[in-house]
C-alpha atoms as a PDB file:
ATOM      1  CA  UNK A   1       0.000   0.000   0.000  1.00  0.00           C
ATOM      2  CA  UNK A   2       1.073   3.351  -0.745  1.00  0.00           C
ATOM      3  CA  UNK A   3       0.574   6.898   0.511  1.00  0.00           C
ATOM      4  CA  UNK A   4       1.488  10.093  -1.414  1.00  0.00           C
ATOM      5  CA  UNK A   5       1.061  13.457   0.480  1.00  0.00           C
ATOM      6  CA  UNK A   6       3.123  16.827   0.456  1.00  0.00           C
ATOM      7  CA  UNK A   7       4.903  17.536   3.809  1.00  0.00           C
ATOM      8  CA  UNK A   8       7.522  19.108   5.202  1.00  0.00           C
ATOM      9  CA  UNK A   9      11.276  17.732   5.601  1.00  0.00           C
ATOM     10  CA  UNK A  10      10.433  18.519  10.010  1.00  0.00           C
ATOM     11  CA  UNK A  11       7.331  16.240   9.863  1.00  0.00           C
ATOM     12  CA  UNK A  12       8.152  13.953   7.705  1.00  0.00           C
ATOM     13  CA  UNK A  13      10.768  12.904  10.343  1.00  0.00           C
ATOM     14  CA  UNK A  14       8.605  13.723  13.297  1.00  0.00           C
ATOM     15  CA  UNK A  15       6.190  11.055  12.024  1.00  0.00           C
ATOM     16  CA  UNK A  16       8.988   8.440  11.271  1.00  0.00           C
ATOM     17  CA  UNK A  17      10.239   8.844  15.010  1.00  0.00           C
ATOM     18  CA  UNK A  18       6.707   8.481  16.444  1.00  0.00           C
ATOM     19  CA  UNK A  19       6.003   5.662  14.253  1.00  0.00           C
ATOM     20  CA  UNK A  20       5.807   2.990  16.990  1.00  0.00           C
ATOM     21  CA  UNK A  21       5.613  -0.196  14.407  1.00  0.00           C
ATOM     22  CA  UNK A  22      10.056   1.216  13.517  1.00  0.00           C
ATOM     23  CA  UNK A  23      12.759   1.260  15.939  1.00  0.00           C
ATOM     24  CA  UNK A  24      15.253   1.257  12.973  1.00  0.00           C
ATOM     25  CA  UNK A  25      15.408   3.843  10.716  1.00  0.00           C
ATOM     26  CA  UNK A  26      18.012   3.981   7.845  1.00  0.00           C
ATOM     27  CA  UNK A  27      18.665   6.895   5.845  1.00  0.00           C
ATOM     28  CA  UNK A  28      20.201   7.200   2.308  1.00  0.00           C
ATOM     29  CA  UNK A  29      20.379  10.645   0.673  1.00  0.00           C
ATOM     30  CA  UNK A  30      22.160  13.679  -0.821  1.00  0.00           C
ATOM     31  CA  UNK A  31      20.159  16.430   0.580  1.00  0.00           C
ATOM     32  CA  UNK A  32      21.852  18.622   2.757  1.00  0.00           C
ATOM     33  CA  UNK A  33      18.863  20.339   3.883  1.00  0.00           C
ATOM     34  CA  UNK A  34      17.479  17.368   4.801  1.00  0.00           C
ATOM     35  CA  UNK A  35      20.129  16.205   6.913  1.00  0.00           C
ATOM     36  CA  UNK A  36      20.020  19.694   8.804  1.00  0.00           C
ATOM     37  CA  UNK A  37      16.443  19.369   8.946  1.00  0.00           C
ATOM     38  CA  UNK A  38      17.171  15.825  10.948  1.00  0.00           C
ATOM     39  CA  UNK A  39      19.869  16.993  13.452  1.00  0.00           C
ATOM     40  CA  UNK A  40      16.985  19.435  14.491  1.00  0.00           C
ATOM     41  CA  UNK A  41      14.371  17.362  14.800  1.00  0.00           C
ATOM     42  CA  UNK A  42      16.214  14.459  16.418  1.00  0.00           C
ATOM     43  CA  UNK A  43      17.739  16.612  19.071  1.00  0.00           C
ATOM     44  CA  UNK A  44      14.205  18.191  19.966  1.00  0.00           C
ATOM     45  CA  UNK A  45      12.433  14.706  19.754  1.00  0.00           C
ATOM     46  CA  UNK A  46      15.312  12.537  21.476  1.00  0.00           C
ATOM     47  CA  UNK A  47      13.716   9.241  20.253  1.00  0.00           C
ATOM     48  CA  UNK A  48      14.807   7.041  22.594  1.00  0.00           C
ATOM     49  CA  UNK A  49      14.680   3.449  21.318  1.00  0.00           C
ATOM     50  CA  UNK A  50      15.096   4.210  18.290  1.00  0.00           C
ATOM     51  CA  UNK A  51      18.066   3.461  15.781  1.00  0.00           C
ATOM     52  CA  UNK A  52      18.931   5.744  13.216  1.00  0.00           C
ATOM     53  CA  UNK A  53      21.555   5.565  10.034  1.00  0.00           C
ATOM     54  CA  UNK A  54      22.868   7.566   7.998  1.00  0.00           C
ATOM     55  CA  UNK A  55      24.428   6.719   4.638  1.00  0.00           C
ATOM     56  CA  UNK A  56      25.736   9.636   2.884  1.00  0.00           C
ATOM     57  CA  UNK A  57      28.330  10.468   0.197  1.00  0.00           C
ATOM     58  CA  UNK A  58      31.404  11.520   1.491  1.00  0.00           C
ATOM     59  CA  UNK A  59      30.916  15.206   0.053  1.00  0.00           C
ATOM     60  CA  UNK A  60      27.654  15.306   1.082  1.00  0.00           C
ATOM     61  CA  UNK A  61      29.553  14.723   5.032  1.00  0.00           C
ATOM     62  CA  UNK A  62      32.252  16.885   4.315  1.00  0.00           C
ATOM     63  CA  UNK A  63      29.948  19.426   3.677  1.00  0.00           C
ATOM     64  CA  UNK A  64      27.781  19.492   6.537  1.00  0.00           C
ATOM     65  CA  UNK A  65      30.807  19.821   8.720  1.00  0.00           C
ATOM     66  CA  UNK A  66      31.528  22.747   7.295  1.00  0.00           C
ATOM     67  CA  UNK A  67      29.096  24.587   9.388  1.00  0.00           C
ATOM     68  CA  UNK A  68      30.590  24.472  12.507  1.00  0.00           C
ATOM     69  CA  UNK A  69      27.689  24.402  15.016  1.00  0.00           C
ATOM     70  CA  UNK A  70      25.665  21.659  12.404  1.00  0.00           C
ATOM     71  CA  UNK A  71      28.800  19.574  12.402  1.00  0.00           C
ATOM     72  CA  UNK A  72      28.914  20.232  16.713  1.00  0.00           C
ATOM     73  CA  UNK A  73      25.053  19.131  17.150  1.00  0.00           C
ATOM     74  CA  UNK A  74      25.223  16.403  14.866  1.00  0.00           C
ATOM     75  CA  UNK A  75      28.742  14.976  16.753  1.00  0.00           C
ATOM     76  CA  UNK A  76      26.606  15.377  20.037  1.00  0.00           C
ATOM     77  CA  UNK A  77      23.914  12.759  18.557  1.00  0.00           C
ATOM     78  CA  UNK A  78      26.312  10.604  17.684  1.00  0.00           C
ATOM     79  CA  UNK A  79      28.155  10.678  20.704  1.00  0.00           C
ATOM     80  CA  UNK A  80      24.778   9.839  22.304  1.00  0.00           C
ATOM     81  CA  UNK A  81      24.585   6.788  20.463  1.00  0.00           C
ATOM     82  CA  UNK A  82      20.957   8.052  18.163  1.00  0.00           C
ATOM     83  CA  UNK A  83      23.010   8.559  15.031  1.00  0.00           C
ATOM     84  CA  UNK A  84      25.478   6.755  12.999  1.00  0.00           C
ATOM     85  CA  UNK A  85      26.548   7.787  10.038  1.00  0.00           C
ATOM     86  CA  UNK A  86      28.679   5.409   7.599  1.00  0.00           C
ATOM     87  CA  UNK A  87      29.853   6.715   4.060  1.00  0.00           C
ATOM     88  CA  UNK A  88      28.840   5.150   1.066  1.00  0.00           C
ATOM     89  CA  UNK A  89      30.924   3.809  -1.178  1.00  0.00           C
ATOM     90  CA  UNK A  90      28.811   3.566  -4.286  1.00  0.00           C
ATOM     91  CA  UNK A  91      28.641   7.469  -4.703  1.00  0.00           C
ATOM     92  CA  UNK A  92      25.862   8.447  -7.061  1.00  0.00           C
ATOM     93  CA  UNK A  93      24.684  11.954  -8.243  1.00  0.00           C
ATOM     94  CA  UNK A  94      20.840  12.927  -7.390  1.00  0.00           C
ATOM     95  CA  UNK A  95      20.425  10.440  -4.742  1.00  0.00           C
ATOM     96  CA  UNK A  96      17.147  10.079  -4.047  1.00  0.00           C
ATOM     97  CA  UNK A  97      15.838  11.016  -0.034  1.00  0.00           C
ATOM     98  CA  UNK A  98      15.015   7.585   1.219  1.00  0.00           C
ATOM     99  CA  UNK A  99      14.120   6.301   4.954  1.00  0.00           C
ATOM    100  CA  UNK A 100      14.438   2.456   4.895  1.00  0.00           C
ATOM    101  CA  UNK A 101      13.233  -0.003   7.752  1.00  0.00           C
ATOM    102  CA  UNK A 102      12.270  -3.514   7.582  1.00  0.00           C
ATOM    103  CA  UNK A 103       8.516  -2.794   8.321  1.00  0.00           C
ATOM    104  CA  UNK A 104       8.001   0.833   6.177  1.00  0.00           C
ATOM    105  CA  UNK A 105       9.909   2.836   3.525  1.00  0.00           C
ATOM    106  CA  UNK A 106       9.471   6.763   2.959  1.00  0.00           C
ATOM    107  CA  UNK A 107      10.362   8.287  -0.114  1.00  0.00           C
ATOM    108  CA  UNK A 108      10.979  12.217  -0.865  1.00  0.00           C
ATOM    109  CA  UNK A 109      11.249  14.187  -3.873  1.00  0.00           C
ATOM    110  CA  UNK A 110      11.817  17.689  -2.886  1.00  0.00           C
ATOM    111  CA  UNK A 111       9.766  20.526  -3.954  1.00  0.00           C
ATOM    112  CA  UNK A 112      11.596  23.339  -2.769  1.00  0.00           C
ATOM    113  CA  UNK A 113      11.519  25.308   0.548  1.00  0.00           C
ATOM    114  CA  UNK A 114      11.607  22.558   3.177  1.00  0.00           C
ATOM    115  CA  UNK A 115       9.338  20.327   2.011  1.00  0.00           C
ATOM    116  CA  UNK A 116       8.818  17.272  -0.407  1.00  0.00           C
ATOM    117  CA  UNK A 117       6.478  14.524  -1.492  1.00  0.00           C
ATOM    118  CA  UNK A 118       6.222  11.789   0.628  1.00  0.00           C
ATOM    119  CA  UNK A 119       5.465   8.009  -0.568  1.00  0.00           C
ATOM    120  CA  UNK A 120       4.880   5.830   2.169  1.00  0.00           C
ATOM    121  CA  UNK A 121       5.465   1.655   1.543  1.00  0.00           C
ATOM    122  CA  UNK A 122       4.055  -0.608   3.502  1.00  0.00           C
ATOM    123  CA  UNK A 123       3.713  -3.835   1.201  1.00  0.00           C
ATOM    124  CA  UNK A 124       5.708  -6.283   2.601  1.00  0.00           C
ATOM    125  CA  UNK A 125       7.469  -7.874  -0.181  1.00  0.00           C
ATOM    126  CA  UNK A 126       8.509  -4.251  -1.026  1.00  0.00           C
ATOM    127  CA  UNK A 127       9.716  -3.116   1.881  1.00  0.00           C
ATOM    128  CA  UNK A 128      12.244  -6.497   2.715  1.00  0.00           C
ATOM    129  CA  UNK A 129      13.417  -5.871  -0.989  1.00  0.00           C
ATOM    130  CA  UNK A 130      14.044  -2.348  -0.769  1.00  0.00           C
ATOM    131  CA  UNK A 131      15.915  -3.287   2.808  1.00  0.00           C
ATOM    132  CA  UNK A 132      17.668  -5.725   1.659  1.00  0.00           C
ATOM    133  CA  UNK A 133      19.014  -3.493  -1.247  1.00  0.00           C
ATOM    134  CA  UNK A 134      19.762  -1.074   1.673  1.00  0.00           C
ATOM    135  CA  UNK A 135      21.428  -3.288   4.025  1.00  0.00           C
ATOM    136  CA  UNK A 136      24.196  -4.105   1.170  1.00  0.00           C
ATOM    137  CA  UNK A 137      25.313  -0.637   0.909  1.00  0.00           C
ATOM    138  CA  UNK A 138      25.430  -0.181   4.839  1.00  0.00           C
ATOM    139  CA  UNK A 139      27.086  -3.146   5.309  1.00  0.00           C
ATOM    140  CA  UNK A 140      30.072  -2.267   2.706  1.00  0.00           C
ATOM    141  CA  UNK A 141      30.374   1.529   3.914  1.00  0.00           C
ATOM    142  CA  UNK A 142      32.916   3.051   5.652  1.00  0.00           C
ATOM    143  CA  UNK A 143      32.320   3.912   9.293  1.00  0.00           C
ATOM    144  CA  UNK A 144      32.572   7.836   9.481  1.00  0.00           C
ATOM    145  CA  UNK A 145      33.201   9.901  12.863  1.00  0.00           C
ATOM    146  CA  UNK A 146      32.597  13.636  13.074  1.00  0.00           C
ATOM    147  CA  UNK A 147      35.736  15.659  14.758  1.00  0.00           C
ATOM    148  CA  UNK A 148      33.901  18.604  15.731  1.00  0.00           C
ATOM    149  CA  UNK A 149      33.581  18.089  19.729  1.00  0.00           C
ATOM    150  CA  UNK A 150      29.987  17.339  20.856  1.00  0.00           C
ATOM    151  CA  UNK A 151      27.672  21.220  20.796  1.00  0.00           C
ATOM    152  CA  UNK A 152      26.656  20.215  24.442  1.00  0.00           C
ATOM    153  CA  UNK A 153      29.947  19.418  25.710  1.00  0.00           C
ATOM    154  CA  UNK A 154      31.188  22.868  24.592  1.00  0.00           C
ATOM    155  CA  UNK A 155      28.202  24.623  26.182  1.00  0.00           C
ATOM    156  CA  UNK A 156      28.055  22.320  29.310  1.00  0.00           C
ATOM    157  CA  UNK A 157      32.202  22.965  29.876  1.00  0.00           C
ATOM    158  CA  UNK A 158      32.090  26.462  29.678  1.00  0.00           C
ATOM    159  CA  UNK A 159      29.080  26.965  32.254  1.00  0.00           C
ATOM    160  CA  UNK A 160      31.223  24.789  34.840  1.00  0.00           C
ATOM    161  CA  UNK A 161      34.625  26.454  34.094  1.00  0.00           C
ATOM    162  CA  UNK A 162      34.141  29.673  32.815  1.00  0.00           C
ATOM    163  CA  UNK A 163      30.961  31.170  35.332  1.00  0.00           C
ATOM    164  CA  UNK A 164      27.254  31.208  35.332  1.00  0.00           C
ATOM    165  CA  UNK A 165      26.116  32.767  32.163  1.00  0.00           C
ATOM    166  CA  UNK A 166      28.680  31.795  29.534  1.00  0.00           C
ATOM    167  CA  UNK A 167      27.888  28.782  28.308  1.00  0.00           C
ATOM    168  CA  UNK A 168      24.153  30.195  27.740  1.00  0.00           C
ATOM    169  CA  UNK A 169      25.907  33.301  25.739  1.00  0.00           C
ATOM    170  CA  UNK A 170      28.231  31.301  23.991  1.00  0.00           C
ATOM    171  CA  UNK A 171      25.495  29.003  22.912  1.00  0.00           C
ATOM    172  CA  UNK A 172      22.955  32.666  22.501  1.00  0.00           C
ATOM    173  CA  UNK A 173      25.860  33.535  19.861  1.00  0.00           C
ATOM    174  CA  UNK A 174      26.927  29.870  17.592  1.00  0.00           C
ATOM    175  CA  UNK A 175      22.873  30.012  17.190  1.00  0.00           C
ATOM    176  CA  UNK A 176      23.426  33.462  15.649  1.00  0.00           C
ATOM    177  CA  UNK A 177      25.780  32.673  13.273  1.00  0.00           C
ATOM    178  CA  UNK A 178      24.297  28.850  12.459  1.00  0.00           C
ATOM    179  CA  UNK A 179      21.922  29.634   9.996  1.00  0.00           C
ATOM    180  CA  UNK A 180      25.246  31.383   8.278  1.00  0.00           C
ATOM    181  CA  UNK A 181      26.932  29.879   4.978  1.00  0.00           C
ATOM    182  CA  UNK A 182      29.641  28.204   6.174  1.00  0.00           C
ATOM    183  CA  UNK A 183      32.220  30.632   3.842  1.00  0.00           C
ATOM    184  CA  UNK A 184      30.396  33.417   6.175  1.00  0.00           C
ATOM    185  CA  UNK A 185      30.908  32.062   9.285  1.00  0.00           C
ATOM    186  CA  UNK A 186      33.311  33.234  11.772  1.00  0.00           C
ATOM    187  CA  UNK A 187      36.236  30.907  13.641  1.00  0.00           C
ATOM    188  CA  UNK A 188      34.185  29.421  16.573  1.00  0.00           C
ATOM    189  CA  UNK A 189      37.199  30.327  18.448  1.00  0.00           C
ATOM    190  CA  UNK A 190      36.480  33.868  17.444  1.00  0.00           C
ATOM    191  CA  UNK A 191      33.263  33.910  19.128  1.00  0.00           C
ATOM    192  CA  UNK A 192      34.203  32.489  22.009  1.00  0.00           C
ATOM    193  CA  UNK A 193      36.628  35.055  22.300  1.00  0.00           C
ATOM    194  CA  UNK A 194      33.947  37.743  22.118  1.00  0.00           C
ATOM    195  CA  UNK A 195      32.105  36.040  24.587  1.00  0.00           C
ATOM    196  CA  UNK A 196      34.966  36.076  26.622  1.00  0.00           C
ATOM    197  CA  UNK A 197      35.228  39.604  26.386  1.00  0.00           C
ATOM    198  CA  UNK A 198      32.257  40.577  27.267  1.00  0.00           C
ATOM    199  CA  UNK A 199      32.396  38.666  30.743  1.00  0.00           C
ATOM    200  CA  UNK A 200      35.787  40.114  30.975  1.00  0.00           C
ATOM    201  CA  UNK A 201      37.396  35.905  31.769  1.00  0.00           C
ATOM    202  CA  UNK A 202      40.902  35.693  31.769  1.00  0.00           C
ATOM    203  CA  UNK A 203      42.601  34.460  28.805  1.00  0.00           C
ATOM    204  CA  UNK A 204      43.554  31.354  30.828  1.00  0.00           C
ATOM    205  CA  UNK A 205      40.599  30.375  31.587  1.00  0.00           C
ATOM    206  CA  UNK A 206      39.442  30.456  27.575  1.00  0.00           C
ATOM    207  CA  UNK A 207      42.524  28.907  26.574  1.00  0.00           C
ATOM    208  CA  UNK A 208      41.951  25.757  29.524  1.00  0.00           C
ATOM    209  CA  UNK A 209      38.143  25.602  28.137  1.00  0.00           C
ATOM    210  CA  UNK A 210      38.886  25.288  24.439  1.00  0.00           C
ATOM    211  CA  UNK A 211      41.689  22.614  25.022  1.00  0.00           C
ATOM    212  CA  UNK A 212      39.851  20.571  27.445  1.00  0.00           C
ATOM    213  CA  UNK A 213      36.634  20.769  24.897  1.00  0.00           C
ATOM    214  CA  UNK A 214      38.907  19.982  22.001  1.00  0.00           C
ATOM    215  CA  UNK A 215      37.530  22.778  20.166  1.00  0.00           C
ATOM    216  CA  UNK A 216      41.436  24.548  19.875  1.00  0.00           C
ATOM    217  CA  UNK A 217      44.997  24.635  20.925  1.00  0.00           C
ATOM    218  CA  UNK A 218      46.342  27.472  22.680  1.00  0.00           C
ATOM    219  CA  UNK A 219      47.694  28.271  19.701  1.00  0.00           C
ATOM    220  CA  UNK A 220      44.504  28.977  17.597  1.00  0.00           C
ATOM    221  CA  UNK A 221      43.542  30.816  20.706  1.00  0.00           C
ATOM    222  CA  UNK A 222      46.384  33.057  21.037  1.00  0.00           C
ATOM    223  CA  UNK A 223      46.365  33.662  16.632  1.00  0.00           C
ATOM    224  CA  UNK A 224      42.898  34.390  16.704  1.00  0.00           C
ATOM    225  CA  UNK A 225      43.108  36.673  20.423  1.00  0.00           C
ATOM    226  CA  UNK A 226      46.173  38.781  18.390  1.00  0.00           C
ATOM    227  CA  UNK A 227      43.843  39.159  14.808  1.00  0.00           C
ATOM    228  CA  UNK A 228      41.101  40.309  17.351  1.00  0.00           C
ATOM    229  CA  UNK A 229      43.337  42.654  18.957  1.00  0.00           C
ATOM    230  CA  UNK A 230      44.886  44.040  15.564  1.00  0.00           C
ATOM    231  CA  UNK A 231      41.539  45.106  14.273  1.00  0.00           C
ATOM    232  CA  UNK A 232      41.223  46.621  17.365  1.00  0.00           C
ATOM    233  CA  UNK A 233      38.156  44.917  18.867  1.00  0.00           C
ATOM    234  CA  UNK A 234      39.403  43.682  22.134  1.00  0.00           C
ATOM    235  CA  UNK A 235      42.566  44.040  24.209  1.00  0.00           C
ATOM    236  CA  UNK A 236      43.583  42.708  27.551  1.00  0.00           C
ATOM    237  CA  UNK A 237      44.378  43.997  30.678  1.00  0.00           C
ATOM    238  CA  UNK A 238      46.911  42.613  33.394  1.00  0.00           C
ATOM    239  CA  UNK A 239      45.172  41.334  36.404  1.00  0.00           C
ATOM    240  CA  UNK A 240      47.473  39.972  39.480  1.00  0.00           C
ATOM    241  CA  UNK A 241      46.000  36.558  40.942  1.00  0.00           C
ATOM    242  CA  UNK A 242      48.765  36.330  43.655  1.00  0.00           C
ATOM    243  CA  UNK A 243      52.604  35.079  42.898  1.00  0.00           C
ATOM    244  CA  UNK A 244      53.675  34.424  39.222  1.00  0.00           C
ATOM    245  CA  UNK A 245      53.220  36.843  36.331  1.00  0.00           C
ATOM    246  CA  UNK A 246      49.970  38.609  35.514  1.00  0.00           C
ATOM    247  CA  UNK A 247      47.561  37.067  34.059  1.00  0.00           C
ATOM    248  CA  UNK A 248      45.336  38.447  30.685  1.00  0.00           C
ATOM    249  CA  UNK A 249      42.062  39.417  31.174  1.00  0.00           C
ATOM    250  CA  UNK A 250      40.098  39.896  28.002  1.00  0.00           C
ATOM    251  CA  UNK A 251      37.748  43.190  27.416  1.00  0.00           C
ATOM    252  CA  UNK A 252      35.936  44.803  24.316  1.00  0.00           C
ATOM    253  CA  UNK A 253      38.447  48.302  22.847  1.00  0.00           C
ATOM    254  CA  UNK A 254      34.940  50.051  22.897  1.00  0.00           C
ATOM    255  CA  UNK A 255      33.614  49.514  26.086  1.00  0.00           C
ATOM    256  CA  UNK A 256      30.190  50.045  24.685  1.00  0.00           C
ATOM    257  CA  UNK A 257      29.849  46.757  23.203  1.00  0.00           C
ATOM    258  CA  UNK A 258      29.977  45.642  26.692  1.00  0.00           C
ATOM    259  CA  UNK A 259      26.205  45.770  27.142  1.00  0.00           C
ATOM    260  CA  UNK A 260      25.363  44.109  23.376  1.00  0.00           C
ATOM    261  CA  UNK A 261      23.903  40.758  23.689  1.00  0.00           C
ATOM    262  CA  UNK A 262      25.237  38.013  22.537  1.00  0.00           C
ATOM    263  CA  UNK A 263      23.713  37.044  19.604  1.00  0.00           C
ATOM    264  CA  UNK A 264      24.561  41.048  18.737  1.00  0.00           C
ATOM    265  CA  UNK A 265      28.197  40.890  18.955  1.00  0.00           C
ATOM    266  CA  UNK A 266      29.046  39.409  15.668  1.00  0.00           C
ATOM    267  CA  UNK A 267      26.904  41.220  14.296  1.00  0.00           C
ATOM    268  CA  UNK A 268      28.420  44.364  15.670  1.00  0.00           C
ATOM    269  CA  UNK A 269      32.475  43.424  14.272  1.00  0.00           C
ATOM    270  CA  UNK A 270      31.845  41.463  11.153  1.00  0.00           C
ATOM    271  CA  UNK A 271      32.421  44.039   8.793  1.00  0.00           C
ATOM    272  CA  UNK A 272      36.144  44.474  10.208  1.00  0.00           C
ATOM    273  CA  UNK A 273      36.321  40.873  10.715  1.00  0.00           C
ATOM    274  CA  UNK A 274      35.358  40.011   6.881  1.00  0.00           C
END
């Protein structure tokens, strides 16, 4: 039996996951919008029991990493065990949008804006083919991991080590700049850096956050504190914290951007910064 409907890419998905007949979901496809579309969706829905897989060209991988914070939320569901993602070693242009499972297959063909017409198969015989055809391709992929450090273990670490309020700025300001092209996009090191002048934290303290995250070395930090400093958007000041040399405590050139939210301050500097 099949059903044909128009839908968007968000429930689409949202009915997969609350489909309680499929705890296995597989995933072939091409679309990058659709794959953004899924990180969303699975992080709000958090479908627990469920399995899902992803089997994606390599480029089609490669690209979503390129935006930072997409690449971040999708390495926290796979650190969470929801997602895996192998890729496919049969790359083919135009890949159709499939969701696979032994009991159900959904088809899209995209119409533009977010949404797509959706075939639903439930015949039997179908469905075990089309798995089957499926389960060949996963089982020859490569596995693929994401090196972008898990989006909640950035936010989470800099709550706890650099003081009430950052981790909900920091995470107020890599929302800003999400929905970005990635060639737009600033260094998520550079953000943080904003952030971290405008709660005035010690460079330190930045520097001991981004290693222990694995989001930078100290020296990304430092290149990226000096370019900040050269166009003359923050500087540091010397603050004494007992016996040994000063230490650096980041603050904004124009003190005014002190009192800009957030999501405001890249805003505020990307026309130097560009």
């Amino acid at each position: 039996m099949e059903h044909i409907e128009i839908t968007s890419y968000d429930d689409c998905l949202v009915s997969c996951l609350d489909e309680p007949s499929v705890d296995h979901w597989r995933v072939r496809t091409d679309d990058p919008e659709f794959l953004s579309a899924f990180i969303d969706v699975l992080q709000e829905e958090d479908p627990v029991g469920k399995r899902i897989e992803w089997l994606c060209d390599q480029g089609v991988i490669k690209g979503l990493e390129k935006n930072f914070v997409r690449a971040a939320k999708a390495s926290d569901l796979v650190t969470e065990s929801t997602l895996t993602i192998r890729e496919s070693t049969d790359a083919a242009p135009n890949t159709p949008t499939v969701l696979v499972s032994p009991e159900q297959t959904v088809s899209l063909l995209p119409v533009g804006d977010g949404e797509a017409v959706q075939v639903d198969i439930t015949e039997e015989a179908a469905c075990e083919r089309l798995w089957e055809k499926y389960q060949s391709e996963w089982d020859i992929a490569m596995p693929h991991s994401i090196d972008t450090p898990p989006y909640s273990r950035l936010v989470t670490m800099a709550e706890q080590k650099l003081g009430d309020g950052v981790g909900a700025d920091i995470d107020t300001a890599y929302t800003a700049v999400e929905s970005r092209s990635p060639d737009k996009q600033p260094e998520p090191v550079t953000v943080s850096l904003l952030v971290g002048a405008k709660h005035e934290l010690l460079l330190n303290d930045i520097v001991d956050w981004a290693e222990t995250s694995t989001l930078a070395t100290q020296g990304t930090v430092s290149k990226l504190k000096q370019r900040l400093e050269e166009f003359d958007i923050i500087a540091t000041e010397s603050k004494s914290v007992g016996v040994g040399r000063p230490r650096q405590r980041l603050v904004f050139s124009d003190e005014s951007m002190q009192s800009l939210p957030a999501d405001e301050l890249l805003a505020h500097v990307q026309g130097v910064l560009a």
